[in-house]
C-alpha atoms as a PDB file:
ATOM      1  CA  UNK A   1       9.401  95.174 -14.013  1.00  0.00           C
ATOM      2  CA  UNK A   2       7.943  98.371 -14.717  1.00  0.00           C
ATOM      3  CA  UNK A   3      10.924 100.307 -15.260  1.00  0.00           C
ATOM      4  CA  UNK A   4      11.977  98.180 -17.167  1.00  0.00           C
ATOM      5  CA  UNK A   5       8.315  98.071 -19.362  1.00  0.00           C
ATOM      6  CA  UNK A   6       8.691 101.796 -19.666  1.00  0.00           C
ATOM      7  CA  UNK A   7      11.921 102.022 -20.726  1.00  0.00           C
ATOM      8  CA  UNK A   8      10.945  99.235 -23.328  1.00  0.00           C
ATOM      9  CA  UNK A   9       7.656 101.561 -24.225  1.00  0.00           C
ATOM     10  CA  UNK A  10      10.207 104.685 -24.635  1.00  0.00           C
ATOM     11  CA  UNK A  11      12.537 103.066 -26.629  1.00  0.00           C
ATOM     12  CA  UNK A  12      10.299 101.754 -28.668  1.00  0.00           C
ATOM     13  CA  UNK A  13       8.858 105.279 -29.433  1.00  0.00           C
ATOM     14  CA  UNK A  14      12.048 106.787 -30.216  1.00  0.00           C
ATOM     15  CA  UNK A  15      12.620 103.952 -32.795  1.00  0.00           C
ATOM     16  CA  UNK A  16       9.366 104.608 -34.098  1.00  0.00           C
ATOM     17  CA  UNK A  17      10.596 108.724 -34.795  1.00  0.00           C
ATOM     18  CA  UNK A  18      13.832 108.059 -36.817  1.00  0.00           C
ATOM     19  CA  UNK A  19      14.402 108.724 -40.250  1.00  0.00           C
ATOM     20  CA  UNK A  20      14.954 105.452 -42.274  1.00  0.00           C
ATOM     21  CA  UNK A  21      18.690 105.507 -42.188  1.00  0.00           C
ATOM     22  CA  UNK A  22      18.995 106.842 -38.618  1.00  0.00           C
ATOM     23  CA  UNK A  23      16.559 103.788 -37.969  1.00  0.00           C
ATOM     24  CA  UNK A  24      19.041 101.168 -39.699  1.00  0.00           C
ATOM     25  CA  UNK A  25      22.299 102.415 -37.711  1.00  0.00           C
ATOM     26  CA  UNK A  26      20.175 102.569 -34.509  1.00  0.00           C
ATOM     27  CA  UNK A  27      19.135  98.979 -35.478  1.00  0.00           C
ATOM     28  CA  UNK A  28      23.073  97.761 -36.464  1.00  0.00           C
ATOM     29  CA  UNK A  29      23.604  99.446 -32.857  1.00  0.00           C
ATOM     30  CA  UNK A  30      20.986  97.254 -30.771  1.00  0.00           C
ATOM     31  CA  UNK A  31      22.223  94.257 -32.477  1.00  0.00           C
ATOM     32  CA  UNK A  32      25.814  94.880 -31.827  1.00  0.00           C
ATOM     33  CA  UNK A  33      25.194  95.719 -27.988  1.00  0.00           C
ATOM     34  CA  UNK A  34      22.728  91.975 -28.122  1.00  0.00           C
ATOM     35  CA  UNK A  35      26.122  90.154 -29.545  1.00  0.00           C
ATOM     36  CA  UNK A  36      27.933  91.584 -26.979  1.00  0.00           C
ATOM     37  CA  UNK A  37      25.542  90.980 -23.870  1.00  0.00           C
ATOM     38  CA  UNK A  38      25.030  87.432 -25.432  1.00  0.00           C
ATOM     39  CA  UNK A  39      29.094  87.009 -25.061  1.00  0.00           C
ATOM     40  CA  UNK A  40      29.303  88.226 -21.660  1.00  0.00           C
ATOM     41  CA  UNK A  41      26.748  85.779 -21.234  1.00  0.00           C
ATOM     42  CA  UNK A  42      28.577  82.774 -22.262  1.00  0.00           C
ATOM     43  CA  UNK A  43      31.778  83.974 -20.763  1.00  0.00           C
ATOM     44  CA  UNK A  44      30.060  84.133 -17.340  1.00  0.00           C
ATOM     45  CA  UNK A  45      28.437  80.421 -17.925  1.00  0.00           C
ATOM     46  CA  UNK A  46      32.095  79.388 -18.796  1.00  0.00           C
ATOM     47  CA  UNK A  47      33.367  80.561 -15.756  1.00  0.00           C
ATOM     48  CA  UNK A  48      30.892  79.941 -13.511  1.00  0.00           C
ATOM     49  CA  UNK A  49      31.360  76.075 -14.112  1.00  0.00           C
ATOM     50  CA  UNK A  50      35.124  76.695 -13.647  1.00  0.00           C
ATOM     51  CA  UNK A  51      34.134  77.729 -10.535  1.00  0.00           C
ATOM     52  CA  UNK A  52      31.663  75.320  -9.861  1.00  0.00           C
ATOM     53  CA  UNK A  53      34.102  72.633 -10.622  1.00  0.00           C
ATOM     54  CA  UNK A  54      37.270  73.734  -8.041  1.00  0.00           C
ATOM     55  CA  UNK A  55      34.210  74.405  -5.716  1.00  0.00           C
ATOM     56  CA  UNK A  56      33.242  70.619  -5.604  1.00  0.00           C
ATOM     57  CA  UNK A  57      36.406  69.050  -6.135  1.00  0.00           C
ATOM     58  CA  UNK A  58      37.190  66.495  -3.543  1.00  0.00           C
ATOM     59  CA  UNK A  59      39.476  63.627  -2.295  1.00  0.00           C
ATOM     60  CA  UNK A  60      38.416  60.042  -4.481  1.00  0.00           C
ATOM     61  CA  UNK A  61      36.352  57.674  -2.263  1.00  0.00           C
ATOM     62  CA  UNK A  62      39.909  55.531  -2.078  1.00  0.00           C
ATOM     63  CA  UNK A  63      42.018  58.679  -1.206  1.00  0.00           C
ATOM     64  CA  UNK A  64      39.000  59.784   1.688  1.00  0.00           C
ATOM     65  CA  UNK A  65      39.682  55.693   3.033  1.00  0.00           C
ATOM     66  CA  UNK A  66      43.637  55.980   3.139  1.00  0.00           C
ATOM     67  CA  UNK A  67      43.611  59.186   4.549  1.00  0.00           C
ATOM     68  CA  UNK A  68      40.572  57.911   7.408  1.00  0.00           C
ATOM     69  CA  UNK A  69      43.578  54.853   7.504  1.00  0.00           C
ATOM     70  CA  UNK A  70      46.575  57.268   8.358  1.00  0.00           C
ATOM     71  CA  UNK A  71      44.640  59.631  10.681  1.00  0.00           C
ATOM     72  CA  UNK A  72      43.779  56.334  12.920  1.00  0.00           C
ATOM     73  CA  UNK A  73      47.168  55.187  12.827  1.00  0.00           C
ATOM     74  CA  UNK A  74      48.421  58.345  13.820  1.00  0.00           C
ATOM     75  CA  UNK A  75      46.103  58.846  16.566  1.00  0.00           C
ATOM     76  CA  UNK A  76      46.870  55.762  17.514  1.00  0.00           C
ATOM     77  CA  UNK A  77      50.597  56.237  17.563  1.00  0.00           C
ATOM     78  CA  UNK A  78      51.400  53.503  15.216  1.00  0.00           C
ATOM     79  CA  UNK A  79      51.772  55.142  11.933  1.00  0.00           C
ATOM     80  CA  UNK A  80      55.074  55.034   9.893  1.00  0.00           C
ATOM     81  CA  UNK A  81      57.587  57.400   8.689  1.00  0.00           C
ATOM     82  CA  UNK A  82      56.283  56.239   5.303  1.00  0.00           C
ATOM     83  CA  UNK A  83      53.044  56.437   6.117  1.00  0.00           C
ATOM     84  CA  UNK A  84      53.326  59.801   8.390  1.00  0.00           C
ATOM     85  CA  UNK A  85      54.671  61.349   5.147  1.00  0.00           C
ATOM     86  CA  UNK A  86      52.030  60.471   3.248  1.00  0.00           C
ATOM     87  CA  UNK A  87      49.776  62.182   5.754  1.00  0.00           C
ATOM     88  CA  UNK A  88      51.299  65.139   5.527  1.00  0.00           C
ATOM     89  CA  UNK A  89      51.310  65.060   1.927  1.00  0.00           C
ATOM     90  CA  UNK A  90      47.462  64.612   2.470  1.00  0.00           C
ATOM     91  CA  UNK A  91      46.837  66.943   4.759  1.00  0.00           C
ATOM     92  CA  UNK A  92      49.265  69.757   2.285  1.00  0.00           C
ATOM     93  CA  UNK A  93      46.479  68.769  -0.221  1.00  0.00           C
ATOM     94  CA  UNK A  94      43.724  69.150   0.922  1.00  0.00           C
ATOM     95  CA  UNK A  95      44.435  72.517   2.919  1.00  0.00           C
ATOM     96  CA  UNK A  96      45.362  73.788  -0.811  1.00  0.00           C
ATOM     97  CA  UNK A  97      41.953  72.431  -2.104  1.00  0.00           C
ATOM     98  CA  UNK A  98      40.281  74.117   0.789  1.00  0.00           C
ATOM     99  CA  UNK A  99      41.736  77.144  -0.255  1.00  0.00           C
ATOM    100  CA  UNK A 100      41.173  77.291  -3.896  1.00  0.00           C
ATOM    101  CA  UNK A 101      37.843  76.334  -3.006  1.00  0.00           C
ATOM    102  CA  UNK A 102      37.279  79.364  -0.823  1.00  0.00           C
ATOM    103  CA  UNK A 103      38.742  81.935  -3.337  1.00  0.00           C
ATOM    104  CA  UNK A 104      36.818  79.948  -6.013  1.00  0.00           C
ATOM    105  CA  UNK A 105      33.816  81.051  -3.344  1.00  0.00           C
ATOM    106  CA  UNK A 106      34.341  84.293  -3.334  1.00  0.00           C
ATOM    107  CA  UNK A 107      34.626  84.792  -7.133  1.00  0.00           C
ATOM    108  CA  UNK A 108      31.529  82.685  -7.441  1.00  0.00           C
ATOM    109  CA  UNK A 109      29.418  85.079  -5.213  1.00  0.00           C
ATOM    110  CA  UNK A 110      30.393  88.462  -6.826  1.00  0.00           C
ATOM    111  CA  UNK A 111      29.317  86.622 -10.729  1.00  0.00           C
ATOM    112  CA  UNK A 112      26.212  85.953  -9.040  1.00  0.00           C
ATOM    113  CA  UNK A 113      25.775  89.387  -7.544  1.00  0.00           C
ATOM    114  CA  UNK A 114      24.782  87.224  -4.562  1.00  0.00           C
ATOM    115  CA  UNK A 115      25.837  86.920  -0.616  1.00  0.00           C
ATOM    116  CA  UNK A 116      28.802  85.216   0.069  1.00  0.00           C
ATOM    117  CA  UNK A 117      27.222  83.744   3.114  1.00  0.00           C
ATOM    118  CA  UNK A 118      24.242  82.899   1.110  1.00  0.00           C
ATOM    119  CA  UNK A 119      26.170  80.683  -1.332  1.00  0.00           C
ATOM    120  CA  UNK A 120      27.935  79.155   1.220  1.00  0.00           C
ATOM    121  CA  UNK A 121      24.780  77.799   2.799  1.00  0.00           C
ATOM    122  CA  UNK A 122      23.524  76.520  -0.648  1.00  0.00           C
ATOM    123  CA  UNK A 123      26.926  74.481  -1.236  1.00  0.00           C
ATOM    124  CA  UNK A 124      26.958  73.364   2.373  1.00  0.00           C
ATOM    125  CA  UNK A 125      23.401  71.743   1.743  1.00  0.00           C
ATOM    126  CA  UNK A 126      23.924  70.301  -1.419  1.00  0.00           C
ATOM    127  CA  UNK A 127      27.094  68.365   1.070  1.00  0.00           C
ATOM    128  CA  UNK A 128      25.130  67.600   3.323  1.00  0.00           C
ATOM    129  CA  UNK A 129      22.261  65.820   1.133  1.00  0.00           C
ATOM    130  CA  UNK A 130      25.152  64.242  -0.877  1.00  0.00           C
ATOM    131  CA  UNK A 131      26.926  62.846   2.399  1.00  0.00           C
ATOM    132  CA  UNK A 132      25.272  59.851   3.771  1.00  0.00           C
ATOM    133  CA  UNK A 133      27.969  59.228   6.234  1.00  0.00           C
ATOM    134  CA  UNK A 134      28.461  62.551   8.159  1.00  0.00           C
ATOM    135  CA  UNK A 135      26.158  64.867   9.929  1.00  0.00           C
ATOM    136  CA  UNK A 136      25.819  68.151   9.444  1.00  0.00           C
END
């Protein structure tokens, strides 16, 4: 904070030695550089839940019980061609989901300025307060 204080305190003074109309451009300036962090601002919130959202997209509760159904009956060796198609289909899916969710990751943490490792911890226990069925 005090860099930030003291480069506050010597703007402030430099302000304070202009000439009226020097004063009002310098002004005009400040507010023009405000607009334009206030944009990047919004911009970053916008994508940032773009983000958020391919980060915690996931199968339905009905598609995670059909696809818990095909796994068993192909483990158990008693699955379909229909159905085994429908697996694969599945299984297609969600290793594309899985991978948008990674690169939607990545983006995520360089927004943030923050760890990838670290924001894969936070997601991972957000899961695992969210799951009541799985450990983790």
């Amino acid at each position: 904070m005090f860099i930030s204080t003291e480069i506050r305190k010597r703007a402030i003074a430099l302000l304070e030695q202009l000439p009226g109309e020097s004063l009002v451009r310098a002004v005009e300036f400040l507010e023009a550089l405000s607009h334009e962090s206030l944009q990047v601002s919004v911009i970053s919130k916008a994508s940032e839940a773009a983000l958020l959202e391919i980060i915690q997209r996931r199968l339905s509760p009905q598609e995670q019980e059909r696809l818990a159904y095909l796994r068993q009956q192909n483990e158990s060796g008693v699955i379909t061609d229909t159905e085994h198609q429908e697996l694969l289909i599945f299984v297609e899916r969600v290793e594309q989901q899985d991978a948008e969710r990674a690169e939607a990751l990545i983006k995520l943490a360089q927004l943030r300025q923050v760890d990838l490792k670290v924001l894969i911890n936070e997601f991972f226990v957000e899961e695992c307060k969210s799951a009541s069925t799985r450990e983790c």
